[in-house]
PDB file of N, CA and C in Angstrom:
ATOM      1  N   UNK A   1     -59.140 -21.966   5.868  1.00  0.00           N
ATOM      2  CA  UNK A   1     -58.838 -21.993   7.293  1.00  0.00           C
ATOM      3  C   UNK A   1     -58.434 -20.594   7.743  1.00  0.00           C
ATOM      4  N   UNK A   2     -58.786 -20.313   9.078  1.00  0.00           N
ATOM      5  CA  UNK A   2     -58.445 -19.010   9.616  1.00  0.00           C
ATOM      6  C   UNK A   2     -56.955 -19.133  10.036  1.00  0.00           C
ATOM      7  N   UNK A   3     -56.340 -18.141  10.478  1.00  0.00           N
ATOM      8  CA  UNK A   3     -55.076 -18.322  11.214  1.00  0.00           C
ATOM      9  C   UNK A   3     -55.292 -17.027  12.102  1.00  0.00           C
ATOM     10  N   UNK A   4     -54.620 -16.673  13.069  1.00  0.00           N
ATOM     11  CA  UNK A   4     -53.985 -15.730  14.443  1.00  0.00           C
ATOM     12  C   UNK A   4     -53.690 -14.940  13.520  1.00  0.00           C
ATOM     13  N   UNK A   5     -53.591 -13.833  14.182  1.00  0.00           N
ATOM     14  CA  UNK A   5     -52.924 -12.666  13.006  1.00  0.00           C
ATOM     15  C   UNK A   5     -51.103 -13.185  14.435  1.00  0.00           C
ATOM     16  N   UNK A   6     -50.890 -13.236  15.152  1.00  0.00           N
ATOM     17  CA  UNK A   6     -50.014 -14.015  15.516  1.00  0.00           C
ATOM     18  C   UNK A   6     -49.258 -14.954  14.680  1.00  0.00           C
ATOM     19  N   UNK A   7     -50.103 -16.082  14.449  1.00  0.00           N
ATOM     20  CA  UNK A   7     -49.531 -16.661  13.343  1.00  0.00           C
ATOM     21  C   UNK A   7     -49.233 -15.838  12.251  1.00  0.00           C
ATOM     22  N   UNK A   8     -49.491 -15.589  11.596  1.00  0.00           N
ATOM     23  CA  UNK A   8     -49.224 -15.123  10.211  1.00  0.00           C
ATOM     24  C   UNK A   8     -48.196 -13.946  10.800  1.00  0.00           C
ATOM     25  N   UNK A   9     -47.727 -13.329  11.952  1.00  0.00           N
ATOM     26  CA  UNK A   9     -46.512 -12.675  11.802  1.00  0.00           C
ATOM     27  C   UNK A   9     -45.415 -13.747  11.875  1.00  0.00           C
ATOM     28  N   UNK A  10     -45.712 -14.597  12.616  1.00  0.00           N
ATOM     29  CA  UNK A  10     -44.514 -15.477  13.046  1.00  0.00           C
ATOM     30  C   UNK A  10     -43.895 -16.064  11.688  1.00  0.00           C
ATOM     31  N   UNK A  11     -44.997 -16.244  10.692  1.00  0.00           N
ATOM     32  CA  UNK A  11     -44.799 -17.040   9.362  1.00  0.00           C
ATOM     33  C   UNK A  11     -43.712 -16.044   9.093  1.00  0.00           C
ATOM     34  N   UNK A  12     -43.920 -14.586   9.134  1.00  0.00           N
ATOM     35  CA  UNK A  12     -42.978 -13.678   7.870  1.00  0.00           C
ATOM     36  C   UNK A  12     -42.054 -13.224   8.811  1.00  0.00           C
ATOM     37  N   UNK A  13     -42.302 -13.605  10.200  1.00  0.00           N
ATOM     38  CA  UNK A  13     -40.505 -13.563  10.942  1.00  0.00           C
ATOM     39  C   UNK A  13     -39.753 -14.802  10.435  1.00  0.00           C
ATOM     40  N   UNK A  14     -40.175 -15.457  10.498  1.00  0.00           N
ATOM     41  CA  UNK A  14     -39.587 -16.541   9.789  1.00  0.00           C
ATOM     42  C   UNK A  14     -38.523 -16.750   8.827  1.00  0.00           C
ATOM     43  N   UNK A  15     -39.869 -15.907   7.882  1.00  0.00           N
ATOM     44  CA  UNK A  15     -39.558 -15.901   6.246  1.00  0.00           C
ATOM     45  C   UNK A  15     -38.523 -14.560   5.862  1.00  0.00           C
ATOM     46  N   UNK A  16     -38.307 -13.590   7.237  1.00  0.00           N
ATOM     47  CA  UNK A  16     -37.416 -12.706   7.391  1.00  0.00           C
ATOM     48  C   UNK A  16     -35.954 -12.665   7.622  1.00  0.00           C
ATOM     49  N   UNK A  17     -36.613 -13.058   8.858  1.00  0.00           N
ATOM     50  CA  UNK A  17     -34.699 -13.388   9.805  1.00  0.00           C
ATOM     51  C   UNK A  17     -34.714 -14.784  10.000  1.00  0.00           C
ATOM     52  N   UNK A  18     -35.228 -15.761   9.374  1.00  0.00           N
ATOM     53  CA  UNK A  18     -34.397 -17.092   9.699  1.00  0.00           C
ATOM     54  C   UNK A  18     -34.208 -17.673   7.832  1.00  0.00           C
ATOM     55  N   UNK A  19     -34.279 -16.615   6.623  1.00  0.00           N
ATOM     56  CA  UNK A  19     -34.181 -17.356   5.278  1.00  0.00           C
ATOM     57  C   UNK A  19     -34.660 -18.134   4.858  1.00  0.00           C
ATOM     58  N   UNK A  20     -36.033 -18.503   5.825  1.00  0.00           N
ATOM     59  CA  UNK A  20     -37.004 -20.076   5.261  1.00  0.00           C
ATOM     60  C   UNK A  20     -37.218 -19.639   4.203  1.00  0.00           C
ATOM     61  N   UNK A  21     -37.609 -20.116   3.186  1.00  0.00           N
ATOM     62  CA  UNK A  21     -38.571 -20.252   1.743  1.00  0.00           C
ATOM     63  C   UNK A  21     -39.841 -19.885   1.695  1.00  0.00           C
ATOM     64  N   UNK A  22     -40.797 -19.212   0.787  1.00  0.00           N
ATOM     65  CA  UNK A  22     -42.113 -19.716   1.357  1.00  0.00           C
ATOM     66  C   UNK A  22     -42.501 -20.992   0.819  1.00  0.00           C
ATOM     67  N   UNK A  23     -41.833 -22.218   0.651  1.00  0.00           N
ATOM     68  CA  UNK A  23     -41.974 -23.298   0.232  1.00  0.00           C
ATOM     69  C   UNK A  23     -42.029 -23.939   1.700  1.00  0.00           C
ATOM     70  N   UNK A  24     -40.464 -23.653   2.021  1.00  0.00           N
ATOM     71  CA  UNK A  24     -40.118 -24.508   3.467  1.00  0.00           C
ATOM     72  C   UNK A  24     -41.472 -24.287   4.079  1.00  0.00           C
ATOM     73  N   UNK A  25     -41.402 -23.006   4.261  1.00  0.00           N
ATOM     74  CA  UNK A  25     -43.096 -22.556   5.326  1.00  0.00           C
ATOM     75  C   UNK A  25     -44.242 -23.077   4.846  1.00  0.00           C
ATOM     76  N   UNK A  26     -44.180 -23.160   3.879  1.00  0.00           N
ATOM     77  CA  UNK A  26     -45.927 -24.046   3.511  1.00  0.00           C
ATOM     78  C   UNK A  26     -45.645 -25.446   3.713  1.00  0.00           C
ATOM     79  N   UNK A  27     -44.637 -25.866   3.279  1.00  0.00           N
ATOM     80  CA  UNK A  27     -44.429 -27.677   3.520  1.00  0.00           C
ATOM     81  C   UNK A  27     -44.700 -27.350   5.481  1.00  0.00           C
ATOM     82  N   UNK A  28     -44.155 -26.809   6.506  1.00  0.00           N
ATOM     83  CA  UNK A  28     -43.700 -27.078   7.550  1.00  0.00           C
ATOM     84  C   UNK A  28     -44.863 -26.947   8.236  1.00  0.00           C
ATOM     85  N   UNK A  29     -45.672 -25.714   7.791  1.00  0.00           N
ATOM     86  CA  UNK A  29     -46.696 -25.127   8.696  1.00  0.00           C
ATOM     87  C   UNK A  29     -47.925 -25.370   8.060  1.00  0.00           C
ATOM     88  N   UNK A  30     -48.033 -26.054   6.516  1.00  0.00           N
ATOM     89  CA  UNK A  30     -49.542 -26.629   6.189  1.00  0.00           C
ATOM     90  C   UNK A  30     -50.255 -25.010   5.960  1.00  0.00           C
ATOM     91  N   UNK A  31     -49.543 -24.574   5.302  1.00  0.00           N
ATOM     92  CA  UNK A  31     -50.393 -23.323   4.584  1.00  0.00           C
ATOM     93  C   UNK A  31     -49.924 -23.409   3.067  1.00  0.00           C
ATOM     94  N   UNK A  32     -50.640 -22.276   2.461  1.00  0.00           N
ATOM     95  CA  UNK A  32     -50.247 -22.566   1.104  1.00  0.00           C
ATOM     96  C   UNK A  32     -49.610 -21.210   0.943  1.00  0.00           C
ATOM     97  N   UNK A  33     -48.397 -20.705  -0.080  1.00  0.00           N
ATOM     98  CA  UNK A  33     -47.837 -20.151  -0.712  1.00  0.00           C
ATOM     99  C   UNK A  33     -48.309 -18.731  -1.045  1.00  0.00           C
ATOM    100  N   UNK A  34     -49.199 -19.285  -1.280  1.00  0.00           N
ATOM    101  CA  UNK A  34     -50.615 -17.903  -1.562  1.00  0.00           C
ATOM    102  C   UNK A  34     -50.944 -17.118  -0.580  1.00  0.00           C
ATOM    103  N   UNK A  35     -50.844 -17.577   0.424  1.00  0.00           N
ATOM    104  CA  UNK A  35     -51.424 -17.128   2.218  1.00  0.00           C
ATOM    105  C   UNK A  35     -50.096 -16.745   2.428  1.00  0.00           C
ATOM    106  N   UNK A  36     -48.909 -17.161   2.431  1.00  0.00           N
ATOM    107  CA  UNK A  36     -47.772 -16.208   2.692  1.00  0.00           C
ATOM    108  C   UNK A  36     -46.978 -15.042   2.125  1.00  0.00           C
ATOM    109  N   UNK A  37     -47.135 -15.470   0.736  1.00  0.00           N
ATOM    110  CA  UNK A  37     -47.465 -14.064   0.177  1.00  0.00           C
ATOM    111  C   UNK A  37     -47.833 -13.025   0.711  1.00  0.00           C
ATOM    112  N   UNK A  38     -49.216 -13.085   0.889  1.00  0.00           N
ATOM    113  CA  UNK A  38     -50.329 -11.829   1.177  1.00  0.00           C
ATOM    114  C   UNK A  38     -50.089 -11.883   2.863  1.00  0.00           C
ATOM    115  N   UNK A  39     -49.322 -12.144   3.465  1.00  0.00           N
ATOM    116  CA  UNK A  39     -49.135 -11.977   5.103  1.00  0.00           C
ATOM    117  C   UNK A  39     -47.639 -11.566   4.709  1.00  0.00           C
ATOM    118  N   UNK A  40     -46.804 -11.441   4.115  1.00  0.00           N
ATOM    119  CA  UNK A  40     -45.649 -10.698   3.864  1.00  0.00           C
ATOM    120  C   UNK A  40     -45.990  -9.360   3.385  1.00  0.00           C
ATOM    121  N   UNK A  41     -47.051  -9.890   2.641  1.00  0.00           N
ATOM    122  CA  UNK A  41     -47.330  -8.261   1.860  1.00  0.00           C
ATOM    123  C   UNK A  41     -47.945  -7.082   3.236  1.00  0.00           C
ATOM    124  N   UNK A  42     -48.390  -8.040   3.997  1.00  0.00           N
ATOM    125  CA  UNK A  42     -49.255  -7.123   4.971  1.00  0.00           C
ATOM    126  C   UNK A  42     -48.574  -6.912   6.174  1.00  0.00           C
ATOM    127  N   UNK A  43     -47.696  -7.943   6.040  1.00  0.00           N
ATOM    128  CA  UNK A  43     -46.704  -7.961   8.114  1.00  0.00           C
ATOM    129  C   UNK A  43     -45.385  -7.188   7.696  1.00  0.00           C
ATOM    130  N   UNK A  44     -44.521  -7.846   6.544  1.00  0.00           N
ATOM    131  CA  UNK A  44     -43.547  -7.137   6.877  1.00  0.00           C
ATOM    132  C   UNK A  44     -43.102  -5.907   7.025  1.00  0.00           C
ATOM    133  N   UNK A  45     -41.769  -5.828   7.609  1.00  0.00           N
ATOM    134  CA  UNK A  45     -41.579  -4.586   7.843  1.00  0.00           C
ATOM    135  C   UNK A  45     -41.280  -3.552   6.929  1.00  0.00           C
ATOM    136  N   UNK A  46     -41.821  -2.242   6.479  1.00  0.00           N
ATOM    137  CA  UNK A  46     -40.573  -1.748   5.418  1.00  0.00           C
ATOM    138  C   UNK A  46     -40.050  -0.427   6.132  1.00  0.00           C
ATOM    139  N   UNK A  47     -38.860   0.386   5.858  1.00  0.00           N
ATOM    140  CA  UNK A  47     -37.695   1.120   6.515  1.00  0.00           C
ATOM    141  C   UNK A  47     -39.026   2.370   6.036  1.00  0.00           C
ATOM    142  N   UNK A  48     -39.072   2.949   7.145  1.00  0.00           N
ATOM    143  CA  UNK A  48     -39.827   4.607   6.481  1.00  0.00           C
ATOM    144  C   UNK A  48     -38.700   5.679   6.437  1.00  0.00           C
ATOM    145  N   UNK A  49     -37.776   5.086   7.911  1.00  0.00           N
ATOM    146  CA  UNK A  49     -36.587   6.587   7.790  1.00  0.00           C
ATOM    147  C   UNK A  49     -35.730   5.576   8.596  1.00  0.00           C
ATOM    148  N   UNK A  50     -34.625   6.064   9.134  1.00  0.00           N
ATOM    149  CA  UNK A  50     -33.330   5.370   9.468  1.00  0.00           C
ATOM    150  C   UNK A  50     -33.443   4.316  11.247  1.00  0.00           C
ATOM    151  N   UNK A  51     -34.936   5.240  12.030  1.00  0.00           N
ATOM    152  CA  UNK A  51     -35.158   4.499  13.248  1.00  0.00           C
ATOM    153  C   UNK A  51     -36.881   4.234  13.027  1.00  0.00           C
ATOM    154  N   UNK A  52     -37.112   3.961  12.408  1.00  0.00           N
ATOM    155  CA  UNK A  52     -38.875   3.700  11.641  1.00  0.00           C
ATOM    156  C   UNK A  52     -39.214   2.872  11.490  1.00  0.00           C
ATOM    157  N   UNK A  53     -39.862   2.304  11.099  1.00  0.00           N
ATOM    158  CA  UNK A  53     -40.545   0.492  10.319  1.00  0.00           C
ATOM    159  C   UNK A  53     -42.172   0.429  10.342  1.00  0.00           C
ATOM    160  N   UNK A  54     -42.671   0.518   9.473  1.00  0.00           N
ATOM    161  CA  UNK A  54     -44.179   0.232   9.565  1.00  0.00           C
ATOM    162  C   UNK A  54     -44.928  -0.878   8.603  1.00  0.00           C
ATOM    163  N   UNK A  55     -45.466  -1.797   8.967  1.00  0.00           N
ATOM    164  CA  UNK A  55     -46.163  -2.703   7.588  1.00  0.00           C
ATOM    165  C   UNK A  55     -46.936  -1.987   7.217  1.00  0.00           C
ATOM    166  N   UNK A  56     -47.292  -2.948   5.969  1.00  0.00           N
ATOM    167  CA  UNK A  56     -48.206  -2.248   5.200  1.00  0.00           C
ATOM    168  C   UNK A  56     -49.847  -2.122   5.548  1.00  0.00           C
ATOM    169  N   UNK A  57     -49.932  -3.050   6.229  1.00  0.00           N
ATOM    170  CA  UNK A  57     -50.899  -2.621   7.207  1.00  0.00           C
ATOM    171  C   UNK A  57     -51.225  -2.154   7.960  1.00  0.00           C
ATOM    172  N   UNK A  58     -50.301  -1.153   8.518  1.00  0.00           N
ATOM    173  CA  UNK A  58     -50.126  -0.549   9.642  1.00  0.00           C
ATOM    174  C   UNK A  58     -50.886   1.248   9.090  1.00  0.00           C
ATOM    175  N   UNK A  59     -49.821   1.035   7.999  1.00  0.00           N
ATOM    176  CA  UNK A  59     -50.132   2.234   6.582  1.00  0.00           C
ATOM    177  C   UNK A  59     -51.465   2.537   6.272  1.00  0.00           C
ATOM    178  N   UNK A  60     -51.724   0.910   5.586  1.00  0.00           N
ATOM    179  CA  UNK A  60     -53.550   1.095   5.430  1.00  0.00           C
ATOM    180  C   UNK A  60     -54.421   1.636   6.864  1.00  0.00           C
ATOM    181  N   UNK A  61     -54.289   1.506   8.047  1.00  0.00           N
ATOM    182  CA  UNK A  61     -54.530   1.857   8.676  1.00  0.00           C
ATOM    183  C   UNK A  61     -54.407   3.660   8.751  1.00  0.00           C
ATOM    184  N   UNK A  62     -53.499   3.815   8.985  1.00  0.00           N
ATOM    185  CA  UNK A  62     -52.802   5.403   9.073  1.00  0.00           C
ATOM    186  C   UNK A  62     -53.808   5.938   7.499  1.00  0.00           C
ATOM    187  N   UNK A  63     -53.687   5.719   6.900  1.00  0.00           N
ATOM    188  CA  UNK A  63     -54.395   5.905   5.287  1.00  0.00           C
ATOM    189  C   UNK A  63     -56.222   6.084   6.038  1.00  0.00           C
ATOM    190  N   UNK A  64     -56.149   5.176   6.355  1.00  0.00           N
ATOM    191  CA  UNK A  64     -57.697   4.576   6.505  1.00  0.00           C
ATOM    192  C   UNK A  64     -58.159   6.302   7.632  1.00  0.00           C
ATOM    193  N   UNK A  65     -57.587   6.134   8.140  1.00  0.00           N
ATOM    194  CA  UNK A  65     -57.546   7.172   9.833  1.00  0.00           C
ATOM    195  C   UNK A  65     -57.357   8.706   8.890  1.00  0.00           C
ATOM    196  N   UNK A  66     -56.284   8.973   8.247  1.00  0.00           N
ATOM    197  CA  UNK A  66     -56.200  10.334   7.586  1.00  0.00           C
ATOM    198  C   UNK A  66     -57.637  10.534   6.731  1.00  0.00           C
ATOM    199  N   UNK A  67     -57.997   9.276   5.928  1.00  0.00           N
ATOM    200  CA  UNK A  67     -58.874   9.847   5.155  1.00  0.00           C
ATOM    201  C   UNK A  67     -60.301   9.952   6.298  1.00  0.00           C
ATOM    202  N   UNK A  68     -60.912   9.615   7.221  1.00  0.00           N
ATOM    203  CA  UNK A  68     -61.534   9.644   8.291  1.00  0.00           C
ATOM    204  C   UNK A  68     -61.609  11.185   8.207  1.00  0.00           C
ATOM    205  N   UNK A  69     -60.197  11.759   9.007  1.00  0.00           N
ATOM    206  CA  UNK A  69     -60.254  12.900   9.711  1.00  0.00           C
ATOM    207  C   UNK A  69     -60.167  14.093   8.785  1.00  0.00           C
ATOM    208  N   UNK A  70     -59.748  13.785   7.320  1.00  0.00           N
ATOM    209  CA  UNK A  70     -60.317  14.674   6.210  1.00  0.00           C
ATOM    210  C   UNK A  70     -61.268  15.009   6.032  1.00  0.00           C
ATOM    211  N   UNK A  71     -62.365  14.343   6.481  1.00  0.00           N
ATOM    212  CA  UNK A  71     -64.048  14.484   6.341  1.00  0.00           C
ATOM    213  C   UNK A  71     -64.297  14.919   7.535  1.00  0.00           C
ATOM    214  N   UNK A  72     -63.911  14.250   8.461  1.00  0.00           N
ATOM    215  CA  UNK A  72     -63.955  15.018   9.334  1.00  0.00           C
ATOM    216  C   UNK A  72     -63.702  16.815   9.370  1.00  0.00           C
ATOM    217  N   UNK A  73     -62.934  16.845   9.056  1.00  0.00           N
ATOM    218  CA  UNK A  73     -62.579  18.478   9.086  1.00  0.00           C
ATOM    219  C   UNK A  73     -63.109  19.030   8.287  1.00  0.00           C
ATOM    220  N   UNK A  74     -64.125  18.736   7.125  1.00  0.00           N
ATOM    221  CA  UNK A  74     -64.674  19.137   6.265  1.00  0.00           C
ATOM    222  C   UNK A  74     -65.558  19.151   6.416  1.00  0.00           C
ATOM    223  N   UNK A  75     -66.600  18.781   6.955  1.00  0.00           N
ATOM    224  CA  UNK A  75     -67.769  18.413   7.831  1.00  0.00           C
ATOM    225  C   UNK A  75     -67.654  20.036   9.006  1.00  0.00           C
ATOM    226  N   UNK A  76     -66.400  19.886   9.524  1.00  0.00           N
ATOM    227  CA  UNK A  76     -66.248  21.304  10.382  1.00  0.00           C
ATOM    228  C   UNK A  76     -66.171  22.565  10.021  1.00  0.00           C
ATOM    229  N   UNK A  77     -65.562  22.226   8.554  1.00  0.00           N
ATOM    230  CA  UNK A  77     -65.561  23.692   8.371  1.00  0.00           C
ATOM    231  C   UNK A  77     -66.663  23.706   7.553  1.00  0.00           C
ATOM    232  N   UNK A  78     -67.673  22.979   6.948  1.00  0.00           N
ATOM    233  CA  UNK A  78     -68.881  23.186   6.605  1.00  0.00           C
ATOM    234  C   UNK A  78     -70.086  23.637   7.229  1.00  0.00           C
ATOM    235  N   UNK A  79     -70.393  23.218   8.915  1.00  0.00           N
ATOM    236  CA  UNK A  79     -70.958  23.562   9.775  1.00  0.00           C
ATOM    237  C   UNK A  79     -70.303  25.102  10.156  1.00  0.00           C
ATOM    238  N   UNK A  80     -69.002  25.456  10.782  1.00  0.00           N
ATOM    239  CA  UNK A  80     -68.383  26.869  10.808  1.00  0.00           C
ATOM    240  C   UNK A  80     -68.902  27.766   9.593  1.00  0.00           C
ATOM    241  N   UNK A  81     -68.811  27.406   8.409  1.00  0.00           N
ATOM    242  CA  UNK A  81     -69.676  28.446   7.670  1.00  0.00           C
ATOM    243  C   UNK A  81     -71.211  28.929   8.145  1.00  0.00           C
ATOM    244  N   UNK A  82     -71.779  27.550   7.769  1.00  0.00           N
ATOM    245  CA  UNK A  82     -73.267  27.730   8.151  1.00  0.00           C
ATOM    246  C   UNK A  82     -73.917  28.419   9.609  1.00  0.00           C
ATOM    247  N   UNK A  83     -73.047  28.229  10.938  1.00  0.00           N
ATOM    248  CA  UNK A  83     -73.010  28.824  12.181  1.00  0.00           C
ATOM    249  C   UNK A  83     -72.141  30.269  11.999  1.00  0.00           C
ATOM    250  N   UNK A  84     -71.830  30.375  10.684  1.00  0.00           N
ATOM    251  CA  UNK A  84     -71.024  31.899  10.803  1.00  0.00           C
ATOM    252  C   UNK A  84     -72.223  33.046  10.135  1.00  0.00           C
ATOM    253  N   UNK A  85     -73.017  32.222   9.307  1.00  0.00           N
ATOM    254  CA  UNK A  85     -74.021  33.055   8.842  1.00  0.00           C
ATOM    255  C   UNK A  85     -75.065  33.392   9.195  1.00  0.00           C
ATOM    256  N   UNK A  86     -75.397  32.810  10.664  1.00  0.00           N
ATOM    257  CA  UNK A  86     -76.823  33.123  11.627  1.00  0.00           C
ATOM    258  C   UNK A  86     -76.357  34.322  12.565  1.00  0.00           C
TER     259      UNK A  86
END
């Protein structure tokens, strides 16, 4: 079954600031254990610096985007050579 990416934050607010289980949450909400796991692993929050917070998906993202614009810039300064030698 699919879920909201909505849902699946609400699951690990839940499982955050109200101390549910991921038992309680799978009995309550008809998911399995396994699926909350891997939506904790991906929603919650973790501390980067003292006013910060980013999931880990947020990261993979930022990750995903740096390695992008690495090639990117490499790609530029590969063309800047080749336009430096005409």
């Amino acid at each position: 079954m699919s879920y909201t990416e909505d849902f699946k934050q609400t699951i690990v607010e839940l499982y955050q600031s109200d101390n549910k289980s991921k038992s309680e949450l799978a009995r309550e909400y008809g998911v399995s254990r396994t699926s909350i796991n891997n939506w904790i692993e991906l929603y919650a929050e973790i501390d980067v610096d003292e006013n910060n917070t980013i999931t880990y998906k947020e990261f993979l993202a930022i990750k995903k985007e740096n390695q992008r614009l690495k090639q990117e810039a490499e790609i530029l300064k590969k063309a800047l050579t080749i336009f430096a030698k005409k």
